[in-house]
Protein backbone atom coordinates (compact mmCIF):
# COMPACT_ATOMS: atom_id res chain seq x y z
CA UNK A 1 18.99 -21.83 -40.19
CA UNK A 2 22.39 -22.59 -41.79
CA UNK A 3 24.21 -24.76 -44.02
CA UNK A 4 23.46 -28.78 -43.54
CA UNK A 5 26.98 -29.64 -44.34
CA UNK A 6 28.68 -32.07 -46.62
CA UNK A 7 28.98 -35.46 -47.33
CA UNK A 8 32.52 -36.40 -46.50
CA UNK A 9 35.16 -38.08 -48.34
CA UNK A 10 33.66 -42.05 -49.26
CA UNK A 11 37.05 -43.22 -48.84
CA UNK A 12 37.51 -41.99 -45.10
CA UNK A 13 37.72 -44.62 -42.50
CA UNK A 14 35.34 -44.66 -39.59
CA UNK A 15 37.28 -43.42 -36.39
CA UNK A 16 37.17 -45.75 -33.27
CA UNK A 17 35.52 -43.92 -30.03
CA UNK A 18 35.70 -44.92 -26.59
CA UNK A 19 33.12 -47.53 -25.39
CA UNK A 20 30.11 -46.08 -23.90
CA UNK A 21 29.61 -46.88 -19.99
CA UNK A 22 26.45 -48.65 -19.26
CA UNK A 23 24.77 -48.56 -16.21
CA UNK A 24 23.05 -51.45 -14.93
CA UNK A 25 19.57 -50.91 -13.17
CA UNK A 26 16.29 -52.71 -12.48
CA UNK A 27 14.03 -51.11 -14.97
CA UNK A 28 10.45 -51.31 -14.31
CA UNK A 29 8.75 -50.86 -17.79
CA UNK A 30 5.79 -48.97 -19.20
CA UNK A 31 5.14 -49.41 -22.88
CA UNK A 32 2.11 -47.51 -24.42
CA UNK A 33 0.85 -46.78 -28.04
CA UNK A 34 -2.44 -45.40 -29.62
CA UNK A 35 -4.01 -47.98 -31.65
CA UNK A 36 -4.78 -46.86 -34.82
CA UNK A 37 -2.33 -43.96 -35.19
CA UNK A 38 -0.71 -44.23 -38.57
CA UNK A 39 -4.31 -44.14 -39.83
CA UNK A 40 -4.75 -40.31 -38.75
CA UNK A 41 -4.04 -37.60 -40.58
CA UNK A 42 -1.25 -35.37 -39.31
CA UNK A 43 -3.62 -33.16 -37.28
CA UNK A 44 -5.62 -35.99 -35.80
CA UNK A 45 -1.35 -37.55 -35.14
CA UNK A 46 -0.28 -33.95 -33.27
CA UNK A 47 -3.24 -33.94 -31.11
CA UNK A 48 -2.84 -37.90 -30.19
CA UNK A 49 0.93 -37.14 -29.06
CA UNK A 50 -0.24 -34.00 -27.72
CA UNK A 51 -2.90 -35.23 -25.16
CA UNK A 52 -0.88 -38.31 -24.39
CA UNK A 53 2.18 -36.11 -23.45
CA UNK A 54 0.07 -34.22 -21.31
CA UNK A 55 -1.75 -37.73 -19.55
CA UNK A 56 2.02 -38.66 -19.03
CA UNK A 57 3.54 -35.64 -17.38
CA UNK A 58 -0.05 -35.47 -15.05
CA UNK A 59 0.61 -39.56 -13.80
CA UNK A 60 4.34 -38.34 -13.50
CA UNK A 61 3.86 -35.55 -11.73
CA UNK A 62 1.75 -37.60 -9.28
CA UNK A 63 4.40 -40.00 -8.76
CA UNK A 64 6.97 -36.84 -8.04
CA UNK A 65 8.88 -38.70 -10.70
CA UNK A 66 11.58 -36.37 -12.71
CA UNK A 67 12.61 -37.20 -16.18
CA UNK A 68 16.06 -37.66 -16.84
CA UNK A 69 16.45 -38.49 -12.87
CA UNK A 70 14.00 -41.00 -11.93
CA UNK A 71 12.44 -41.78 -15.29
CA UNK A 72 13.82 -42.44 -18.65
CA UNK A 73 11.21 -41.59 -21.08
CA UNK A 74 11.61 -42.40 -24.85
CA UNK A 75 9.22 -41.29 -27.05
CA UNK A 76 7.83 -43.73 -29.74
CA UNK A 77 5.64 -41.21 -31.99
CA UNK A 78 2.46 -43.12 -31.73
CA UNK A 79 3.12 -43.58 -28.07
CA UNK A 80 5.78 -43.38 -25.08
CA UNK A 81 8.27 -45.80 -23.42
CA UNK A 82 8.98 -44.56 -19.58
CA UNK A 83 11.82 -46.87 -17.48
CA UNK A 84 11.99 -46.22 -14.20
CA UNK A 85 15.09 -46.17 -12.71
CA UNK A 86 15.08 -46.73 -8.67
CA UNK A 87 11.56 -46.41 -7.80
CA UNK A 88 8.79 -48.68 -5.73
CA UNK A 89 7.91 -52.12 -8.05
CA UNK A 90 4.74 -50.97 -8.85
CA UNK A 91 5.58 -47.59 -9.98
CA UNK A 92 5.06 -48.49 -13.61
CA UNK A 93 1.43 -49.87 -12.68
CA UNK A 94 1.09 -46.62 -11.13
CA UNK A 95 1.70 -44.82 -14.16
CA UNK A 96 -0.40 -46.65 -16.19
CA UNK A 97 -3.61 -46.21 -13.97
CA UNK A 98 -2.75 -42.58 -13.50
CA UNK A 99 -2.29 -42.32 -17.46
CA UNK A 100 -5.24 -43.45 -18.44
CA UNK A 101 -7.31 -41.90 -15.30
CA UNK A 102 -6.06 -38.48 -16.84
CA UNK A 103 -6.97 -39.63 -20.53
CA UNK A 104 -10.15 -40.50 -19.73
CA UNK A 105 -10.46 -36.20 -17.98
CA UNK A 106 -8.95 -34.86 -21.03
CA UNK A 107 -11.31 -32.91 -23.22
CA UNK A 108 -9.48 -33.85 -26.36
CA UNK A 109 -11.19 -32.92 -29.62
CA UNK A 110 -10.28 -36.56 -30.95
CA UNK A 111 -10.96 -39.48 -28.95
CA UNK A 112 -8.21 -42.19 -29.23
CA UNK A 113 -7.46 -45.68 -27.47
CA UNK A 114 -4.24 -46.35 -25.74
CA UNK A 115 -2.75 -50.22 -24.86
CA UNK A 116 -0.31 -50.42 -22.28
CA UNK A 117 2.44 -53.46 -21.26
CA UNK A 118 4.32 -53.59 -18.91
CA UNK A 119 7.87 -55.86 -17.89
CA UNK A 120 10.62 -55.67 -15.45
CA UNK A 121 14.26 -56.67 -16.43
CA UNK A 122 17.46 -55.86 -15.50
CA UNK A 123 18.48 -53.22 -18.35
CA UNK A 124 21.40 -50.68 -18.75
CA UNK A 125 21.03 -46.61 -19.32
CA UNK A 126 23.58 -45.54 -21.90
CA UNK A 127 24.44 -41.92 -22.82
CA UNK A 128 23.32 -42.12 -26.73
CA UNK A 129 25.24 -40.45 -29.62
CA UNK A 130 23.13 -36.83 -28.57
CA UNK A 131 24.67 -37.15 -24.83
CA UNK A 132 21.08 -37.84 -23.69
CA UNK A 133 20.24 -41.04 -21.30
CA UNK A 134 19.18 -44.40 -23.63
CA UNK A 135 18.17 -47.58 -22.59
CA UNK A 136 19.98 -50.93 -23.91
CA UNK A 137 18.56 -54.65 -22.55
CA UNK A 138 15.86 -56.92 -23.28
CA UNK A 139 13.33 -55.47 -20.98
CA UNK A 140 11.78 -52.59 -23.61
CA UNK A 141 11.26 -55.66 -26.66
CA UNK A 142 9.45 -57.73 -23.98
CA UNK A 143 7.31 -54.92 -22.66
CA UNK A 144 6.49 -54.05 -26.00
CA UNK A 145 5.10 -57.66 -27.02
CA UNK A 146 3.20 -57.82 -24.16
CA UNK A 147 1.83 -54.46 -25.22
CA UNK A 148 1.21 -56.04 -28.61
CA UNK A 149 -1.25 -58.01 -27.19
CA UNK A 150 -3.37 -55.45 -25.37
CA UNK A 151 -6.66 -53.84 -26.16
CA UNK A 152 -8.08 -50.22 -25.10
CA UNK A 153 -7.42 -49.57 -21.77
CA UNK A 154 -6.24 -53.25 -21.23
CA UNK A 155 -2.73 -53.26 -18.77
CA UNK A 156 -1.50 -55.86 -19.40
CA UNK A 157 1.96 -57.28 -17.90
CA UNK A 158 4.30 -60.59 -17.89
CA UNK A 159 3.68 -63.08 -15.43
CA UNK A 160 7.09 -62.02 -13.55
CA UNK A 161 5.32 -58.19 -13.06
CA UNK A 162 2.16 -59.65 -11.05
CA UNK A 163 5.13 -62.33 -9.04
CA UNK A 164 6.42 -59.11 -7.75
CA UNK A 165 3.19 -57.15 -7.05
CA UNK A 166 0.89 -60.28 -5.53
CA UNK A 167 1.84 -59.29 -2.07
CA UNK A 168 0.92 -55.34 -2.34
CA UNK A 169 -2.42 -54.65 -0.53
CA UNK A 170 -3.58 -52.26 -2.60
CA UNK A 171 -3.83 -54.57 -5.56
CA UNK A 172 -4.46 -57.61 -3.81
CA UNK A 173 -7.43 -59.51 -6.50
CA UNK A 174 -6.56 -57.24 -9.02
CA UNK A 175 -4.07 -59.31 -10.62
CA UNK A 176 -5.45 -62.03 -13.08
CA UNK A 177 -2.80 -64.81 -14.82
CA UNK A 178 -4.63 -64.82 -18.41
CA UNK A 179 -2.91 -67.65 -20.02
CA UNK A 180 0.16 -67.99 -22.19
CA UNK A 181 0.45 -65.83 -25.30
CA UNK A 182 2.72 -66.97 -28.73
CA UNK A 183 4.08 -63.93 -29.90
CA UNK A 184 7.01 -63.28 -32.10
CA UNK A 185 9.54 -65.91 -33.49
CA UNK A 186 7.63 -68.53 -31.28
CA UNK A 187 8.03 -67.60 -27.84
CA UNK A 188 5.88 -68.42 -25.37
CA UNK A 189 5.11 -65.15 -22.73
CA UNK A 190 3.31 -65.66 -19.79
CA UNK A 191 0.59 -62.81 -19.29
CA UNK A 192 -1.49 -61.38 -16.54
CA UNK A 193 -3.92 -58.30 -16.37
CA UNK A 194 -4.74 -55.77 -13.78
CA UNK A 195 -8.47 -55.10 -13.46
CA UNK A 196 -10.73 -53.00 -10.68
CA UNK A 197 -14.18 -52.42 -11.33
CA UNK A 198 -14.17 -49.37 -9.25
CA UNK A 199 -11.84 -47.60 -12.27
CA UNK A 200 -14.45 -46.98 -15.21
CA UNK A 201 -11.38 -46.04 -17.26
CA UNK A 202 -9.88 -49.47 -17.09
CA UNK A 203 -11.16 -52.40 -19.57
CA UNK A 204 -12.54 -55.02 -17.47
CA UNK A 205 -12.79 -57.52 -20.56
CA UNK A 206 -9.54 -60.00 -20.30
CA UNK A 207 -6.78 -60.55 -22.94
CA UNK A 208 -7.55 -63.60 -25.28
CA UNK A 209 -5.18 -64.66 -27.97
CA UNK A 210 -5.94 -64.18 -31.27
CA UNK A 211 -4.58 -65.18 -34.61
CA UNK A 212 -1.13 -63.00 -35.98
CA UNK A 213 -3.39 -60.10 -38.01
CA UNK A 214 -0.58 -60.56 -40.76
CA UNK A 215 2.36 -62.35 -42.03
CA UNK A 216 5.09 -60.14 -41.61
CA UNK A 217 3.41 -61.31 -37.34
CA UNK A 218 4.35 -64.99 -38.41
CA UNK A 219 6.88 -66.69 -35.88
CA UNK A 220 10.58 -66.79 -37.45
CA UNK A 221 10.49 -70.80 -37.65
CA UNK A 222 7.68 -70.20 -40.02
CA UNK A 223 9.86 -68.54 -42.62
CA UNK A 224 13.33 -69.68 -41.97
CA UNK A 225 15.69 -72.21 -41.27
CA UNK A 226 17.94 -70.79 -38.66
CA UNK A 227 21.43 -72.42 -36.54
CA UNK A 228 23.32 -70.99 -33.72
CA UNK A 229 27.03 -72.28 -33.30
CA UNK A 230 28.65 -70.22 -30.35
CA UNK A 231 29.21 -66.34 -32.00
CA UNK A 232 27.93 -67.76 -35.73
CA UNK A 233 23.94 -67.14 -36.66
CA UNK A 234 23.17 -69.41 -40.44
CA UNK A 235 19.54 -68.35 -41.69
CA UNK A 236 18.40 -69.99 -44.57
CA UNK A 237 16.05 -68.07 -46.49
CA UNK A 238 13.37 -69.28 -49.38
CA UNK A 239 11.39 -66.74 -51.81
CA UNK A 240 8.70 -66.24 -49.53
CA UNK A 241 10.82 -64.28 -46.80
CA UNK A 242 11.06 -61.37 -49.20
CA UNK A 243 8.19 -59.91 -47.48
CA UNK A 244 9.77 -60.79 -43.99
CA UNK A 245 12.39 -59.07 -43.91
CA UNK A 246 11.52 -56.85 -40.49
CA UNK A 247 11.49 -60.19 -39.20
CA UNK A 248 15.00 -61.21 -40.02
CA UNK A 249 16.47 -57.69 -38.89
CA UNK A 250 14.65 -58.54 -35.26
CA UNK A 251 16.25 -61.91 -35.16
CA UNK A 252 19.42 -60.25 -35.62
CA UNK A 253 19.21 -57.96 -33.32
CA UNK A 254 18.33 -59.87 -30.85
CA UNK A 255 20.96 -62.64 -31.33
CA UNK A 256 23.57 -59.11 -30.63
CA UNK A 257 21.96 -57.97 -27.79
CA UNK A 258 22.60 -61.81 -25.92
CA UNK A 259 26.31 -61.70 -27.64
CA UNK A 260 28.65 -59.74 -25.30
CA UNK A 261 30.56 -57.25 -26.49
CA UNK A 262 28.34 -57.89 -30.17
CA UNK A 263 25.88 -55.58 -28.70
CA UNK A 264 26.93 -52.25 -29.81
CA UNK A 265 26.74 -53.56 -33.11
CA UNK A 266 22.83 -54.97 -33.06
CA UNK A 267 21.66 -51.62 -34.46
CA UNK A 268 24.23 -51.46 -37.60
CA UNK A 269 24.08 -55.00 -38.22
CA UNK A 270 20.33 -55.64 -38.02
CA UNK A 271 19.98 -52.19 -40.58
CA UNK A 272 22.89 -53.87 -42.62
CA UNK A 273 20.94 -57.20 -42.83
CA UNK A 274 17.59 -55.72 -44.03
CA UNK A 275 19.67 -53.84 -46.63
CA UNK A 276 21.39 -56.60 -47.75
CA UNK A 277 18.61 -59.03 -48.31
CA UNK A 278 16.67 -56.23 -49.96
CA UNK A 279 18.87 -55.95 -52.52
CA UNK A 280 19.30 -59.80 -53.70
CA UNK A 281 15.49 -59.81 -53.70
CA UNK A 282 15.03 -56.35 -55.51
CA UNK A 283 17.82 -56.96 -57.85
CA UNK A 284 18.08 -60.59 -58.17
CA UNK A 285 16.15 -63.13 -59.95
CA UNK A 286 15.33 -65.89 -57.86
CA UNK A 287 13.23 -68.73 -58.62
CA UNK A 288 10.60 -70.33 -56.23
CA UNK A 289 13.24 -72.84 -55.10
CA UNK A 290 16.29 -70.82 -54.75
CA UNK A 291 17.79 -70.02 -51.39
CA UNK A 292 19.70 -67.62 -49.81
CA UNK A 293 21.88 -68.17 -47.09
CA UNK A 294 22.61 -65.28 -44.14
CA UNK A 295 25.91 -65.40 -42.17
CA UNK A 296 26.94 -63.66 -39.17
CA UNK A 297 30.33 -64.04 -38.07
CA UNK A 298 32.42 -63.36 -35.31
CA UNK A 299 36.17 -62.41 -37.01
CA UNK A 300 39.20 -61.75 -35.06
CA UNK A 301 38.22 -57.84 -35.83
CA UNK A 302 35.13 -57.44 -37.49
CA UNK A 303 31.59 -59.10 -37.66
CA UNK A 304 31.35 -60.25 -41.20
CA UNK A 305 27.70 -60.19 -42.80
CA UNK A 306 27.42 -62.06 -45.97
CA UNK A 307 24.20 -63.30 -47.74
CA UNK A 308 24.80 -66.41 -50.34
CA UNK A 309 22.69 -66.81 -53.47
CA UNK A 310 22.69 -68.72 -56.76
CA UNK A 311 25.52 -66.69 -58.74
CA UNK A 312 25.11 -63.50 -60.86
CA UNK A 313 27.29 -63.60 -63.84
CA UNK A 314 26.87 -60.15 -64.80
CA UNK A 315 27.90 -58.59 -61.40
CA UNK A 316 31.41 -56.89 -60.48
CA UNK A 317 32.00 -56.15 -57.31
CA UNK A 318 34.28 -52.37 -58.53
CA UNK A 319 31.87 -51.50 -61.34
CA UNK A 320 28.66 -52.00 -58.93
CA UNK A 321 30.49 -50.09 -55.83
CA UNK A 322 31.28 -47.30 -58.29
CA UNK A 323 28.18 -46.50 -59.84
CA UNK A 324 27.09 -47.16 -56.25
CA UNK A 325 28.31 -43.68 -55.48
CA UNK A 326 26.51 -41.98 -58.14
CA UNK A 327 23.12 -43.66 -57.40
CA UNK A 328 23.80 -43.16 -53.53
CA UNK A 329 22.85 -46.63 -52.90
CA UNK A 330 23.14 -48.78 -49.55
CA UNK A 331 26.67 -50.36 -50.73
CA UNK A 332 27.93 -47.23 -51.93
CA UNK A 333 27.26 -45.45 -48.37
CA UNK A 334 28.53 -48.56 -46.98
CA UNK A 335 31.54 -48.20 -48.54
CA UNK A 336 31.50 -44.73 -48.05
CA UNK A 337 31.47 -45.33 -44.13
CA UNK A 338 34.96 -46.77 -44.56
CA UNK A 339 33.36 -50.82 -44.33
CA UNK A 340 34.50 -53.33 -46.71
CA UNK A 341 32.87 -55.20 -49.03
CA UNK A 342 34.27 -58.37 -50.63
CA UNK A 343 33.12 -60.99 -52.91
CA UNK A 344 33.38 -64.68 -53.73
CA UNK A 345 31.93 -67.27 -56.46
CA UNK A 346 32.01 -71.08 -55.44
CA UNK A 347 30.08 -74.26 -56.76
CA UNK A 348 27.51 -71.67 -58.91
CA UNK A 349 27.15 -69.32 -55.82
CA UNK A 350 27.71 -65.85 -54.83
CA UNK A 351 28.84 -64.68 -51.23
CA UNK A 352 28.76 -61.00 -50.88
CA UNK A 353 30.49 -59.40 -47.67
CA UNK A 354 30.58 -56.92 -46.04
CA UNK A 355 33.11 -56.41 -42.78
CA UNK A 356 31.81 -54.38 -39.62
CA UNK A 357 34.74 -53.71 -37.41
CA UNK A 358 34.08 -54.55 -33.86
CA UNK A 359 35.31 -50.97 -32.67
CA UNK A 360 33.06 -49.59 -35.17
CA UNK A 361 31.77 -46.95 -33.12
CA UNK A 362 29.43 -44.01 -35.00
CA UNK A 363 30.22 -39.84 -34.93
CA UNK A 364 27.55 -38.01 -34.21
CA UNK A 365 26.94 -35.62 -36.90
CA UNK A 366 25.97 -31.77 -35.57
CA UNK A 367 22.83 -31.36 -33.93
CA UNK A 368 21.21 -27.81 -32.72
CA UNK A 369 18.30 -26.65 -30.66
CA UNK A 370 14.92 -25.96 -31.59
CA UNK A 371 15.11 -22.78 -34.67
CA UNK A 372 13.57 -19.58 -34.33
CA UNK A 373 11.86 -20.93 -37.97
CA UNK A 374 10.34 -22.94 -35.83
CA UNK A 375 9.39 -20.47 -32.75
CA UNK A 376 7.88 -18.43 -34.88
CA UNK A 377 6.07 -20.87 -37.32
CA UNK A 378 8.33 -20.01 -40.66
CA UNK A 379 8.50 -23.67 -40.99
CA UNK A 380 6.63 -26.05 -42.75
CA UNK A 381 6.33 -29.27 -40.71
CA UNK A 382 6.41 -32.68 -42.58
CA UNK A 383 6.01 -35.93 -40.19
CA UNK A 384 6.97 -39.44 -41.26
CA UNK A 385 5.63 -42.46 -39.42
CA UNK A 386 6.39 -46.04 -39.07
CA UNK A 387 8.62 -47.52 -41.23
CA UNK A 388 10.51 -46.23 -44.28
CA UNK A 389 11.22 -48.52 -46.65
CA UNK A 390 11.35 -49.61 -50.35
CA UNK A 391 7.95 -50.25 -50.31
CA UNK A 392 6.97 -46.74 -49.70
CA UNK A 393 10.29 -44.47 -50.05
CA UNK A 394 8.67 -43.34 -53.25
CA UNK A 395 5.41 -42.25 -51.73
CA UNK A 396 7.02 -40.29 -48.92
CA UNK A 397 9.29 -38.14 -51.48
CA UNK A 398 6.89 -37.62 -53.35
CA UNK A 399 4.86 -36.42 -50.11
CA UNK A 400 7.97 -34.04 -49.16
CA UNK A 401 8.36 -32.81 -52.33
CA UNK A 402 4.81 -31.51 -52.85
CA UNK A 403 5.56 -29.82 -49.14
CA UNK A 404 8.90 -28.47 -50.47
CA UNK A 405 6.31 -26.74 -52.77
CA UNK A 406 4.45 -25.54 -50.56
CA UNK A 407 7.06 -24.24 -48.30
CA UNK A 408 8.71 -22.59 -51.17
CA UNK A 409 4.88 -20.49 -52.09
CA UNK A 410 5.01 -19.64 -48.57
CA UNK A 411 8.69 -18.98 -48.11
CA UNK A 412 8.73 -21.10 -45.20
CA UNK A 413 11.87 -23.61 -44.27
CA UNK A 414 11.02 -27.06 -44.10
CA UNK A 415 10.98 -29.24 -41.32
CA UNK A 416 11.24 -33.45 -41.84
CA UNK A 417 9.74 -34.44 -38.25
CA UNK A 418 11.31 -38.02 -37.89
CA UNK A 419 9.96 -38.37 -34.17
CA UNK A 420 7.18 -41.16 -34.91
CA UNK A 421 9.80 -42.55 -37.57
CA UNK A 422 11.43 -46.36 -36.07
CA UNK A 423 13.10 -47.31 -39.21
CA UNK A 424 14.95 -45.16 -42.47
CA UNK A 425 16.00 -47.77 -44.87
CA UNK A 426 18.74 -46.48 -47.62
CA UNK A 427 15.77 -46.00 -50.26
CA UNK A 428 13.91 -43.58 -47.59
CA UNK A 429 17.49 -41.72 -47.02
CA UNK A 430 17.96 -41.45 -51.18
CA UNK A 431 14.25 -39.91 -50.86
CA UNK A 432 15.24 -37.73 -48.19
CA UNK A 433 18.54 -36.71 -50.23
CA UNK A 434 16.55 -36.09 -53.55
CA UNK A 435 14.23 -33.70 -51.44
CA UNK A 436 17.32 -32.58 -49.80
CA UNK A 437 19.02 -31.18 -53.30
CA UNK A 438 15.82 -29.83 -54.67
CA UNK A 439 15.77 -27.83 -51.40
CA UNK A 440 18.69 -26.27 -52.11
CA UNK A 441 18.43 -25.50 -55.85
CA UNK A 442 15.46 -23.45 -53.88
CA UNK A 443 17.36 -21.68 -51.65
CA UNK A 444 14.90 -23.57 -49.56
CA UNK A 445 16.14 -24.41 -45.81
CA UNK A 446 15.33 -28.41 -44.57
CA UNK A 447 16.26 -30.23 -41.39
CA UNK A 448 15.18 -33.17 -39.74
CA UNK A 449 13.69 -32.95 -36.35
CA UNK A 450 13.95 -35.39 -33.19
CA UNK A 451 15.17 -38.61 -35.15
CA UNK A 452 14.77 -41.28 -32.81
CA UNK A 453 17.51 -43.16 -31.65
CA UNK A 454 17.46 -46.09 -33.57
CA UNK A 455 16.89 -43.60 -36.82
CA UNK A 456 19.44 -41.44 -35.43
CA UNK A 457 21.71 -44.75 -35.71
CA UNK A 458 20.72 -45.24 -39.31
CA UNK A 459 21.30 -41.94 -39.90
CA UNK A 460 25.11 -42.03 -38.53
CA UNK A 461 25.64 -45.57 -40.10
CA UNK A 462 25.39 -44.16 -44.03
CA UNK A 463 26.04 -40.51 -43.07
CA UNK A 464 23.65 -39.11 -43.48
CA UNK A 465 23.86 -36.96 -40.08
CA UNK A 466 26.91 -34.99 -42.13
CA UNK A 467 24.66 -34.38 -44.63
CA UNK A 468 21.16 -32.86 -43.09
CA UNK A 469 20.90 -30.47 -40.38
CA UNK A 470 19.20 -32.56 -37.84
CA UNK A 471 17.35 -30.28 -34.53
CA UNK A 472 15.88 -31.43 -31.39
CA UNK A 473 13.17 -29.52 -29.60
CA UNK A 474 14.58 -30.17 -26.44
């Protein structure tokens, strides 16, 4: 394996590329996870994505379906998204029987569960920053709350799936309306279930709802004040939201992905927001009746993200941005990106800003094939699951650095496997950069492997993908 690279020059502007086409298509959606995953160790995790894999391809290859042609599938680490592309409506029931028919024959060491949702929209494919097919639309965050809701072998759908499927033969009493479910930020989604006592695989108990199993599952109204005035979203936050803050990033992003042309930004400017709000509450002193306000606004050329709080004296917009740098913090890679940041006082309040152009489209960084490290097992594999964020940055270096160890006593590269990854705040990319240097004071080689798209994102936004070597296995 080779050099990573570079960081480039902080000062360099972010170069405009062309829009990406997108593809309109009626996308009938399977969403599956194992329950339970992030609680396995990393054997137990490769043999879950392992067997599943395998239960996928077997229901695919019934179906004749070909990835890439007919199916777009999008791996989530502790499960799979496929979205079908022109196929019969009940293809992605199809798959999910199929699926969990070949589960139940698998003679995996490790016995897991699986839930499975399902949702039709009309979505767009995308070509993402790897040249691969993506997915963009509502459809995938709908199938995945219905998902959310599942048990074992539950399939559960929204009500729309069973409008278009009541007339099929095949599954004609198989279809049961279960009620309304309240899942995130409120909403209200009508559910039904699919159930045949002939298939032992499939749970014949019905959904019920049940109580959010945490806070950070509390509705947005619970937490925030929020206003929408045509392209303008005003969130007042108290205290308590500073463990919400996944919740705020999804409101975000889904305000972008109903704005027009605001959509290509959703991914930047939900990552931005999380940032942003991390460090008043991190940094800041706020008492149990201060508030922070959260703007996003549509300018003539940029969408402007500011957050409002009770003023800071002590803080200077060209000190902080320059010791930014040396600390590789969030606004220092911001501002590294070639965004700006701006400040304001008023009335005993602070306004920080910081302006996204609306061109502001991301380079991909390099990306190779699979290593012969890898081939031949001279690499030391390292996954990281879930989300990576201040509360656990630390714990994860400190994970990769007793593997950078390791790899080093067996003079083995090392291999960061970011495929069951969904989020890299800029604490887990400082982690990953502190690993990163210690590698190479080693001579030690490191990449990351299969970033998901959303991380691959992150990873352009504060480039990072100019700094890493970053390799997909296929």
């Amino acid at each position: 394996m080779g050099k990573s690279g570079t960081l480039n020059d902080p000062h360099r502007k972010a170069r405009p590329m062309s829009a990406e086409a997108r593809i309109p298509f009626n996308n009938k959606i399977f969403f599956c996870d194992v329950i339970g995953f992030s609680r396995l160790d990393p054997a137990g995790q490769a043999e879950c994505q392992m067997v599943l894999s395998n239960s996928i391809n077997s229901a695919l290859g019934s179906l004749d379906a070909r990835l890439e042609e007919d199916v777009i599938a999008l791996p989530t680490g502790d499960g799979m998204i496929l979205n079908f592309l022109a196929a019969a409506p009940d293809v992605h029931l199809r798959a999910a029987l199929l699926t969990l028919e070949a589960l139940a024959g698998s003679d995996a060491n490790q016995a897991f569960k699986l839930r499975i949702g399902l949702n039709t929209d009309v979505d767009s494919w995308v070509r993402d920053i790897n040249g691969k097919k993506n997915v963009v639309g509502r459809g995938i965050n709908m199938a995945q709350r219905v998902m959310d809701l599942a048990e074992h072998a539950q399939v559960l759908m929204h009500e729309k799936v069973k409008q278009d499927l009541q007339n099929y033969d095949t599954h004609q009493g198989k279809l049961v309306s279960v009620g309304s479910f309240v899942v995130k930020h409120g909403v209200e989604l009508p559910i039904a279930q699919y159930v045949d006592a002939q298939m032992p695989y499939l749970s014949a108990e019905l959904a019920k709802p049940r109580m959010p199993a945490s806070k950070s599952a509390m509705g947005l109204s619970d937490i925030v004040r929020a206003q929408r005035i045509e392209n303008l979203l005003q969130i007042r936050l108290g205290k308590p939201a500073e463990d919400s803050i996944p919740i705020v990033e999804d409101y975000v992003r889904d305000f972008l992905e109903q704005t027009g042309e605001l959509q290509s930004l959703k991914v930047a400017a939900s990552w931005i927001v999380g940032e942003m709000l991390t460090n008043v509450f991190v940094h800041t002193r706020l008492q149990e009746r201060d508030e922070l306000e959260l703007r996003v606004d549509r300018m003539p050329h940029s969408l402007a993200i500011s957050v409002e709080q009770p003023d800071c004296p002590s803080f200077d917009l060209k000190e902080t941005l320059a010791r930014s740098h040396d600390q590789m913090s969030f606004m220092g890679m911001m501002d590294g990106a070639g965004l700006r940041w701006s400040a304001q006082r008023h009335n005993g309040r602070l306004a920080l800003r910081l302006d996204v152009p609306l061109d502001f489209r991301l380079e991909a960084g390099p990306v190779v094939t699979l290593s012969d490290d890898v081939r031949a097992g001279r690499a030391l594999m390292v996954p990281l699951v879930g989300r990576i964020d201040l509360n656990n940055a630390d714990r994860f270096k400190e994970l990769m650095l007793r593997q950078l160890h390791s790899a080093a006593a067996q003079e083995k590269s090392l291999m960061i496997d970011l495929s069951g990854a969904h989020y890299v705040s800029s604490a887990g990319l400082r982690s990953l950069m502190i690993v990163l240097k210690d590698a190479r004071s080693k001579n030690i080689e490191m990449a990351l492997l299969d970033p998901k798209p959303i991380v691959a994102e992150q990873l352009a936004i504060s480039k990072f993908d100019q700094v890493f070597k970053i390799i997909r296995s296929k």
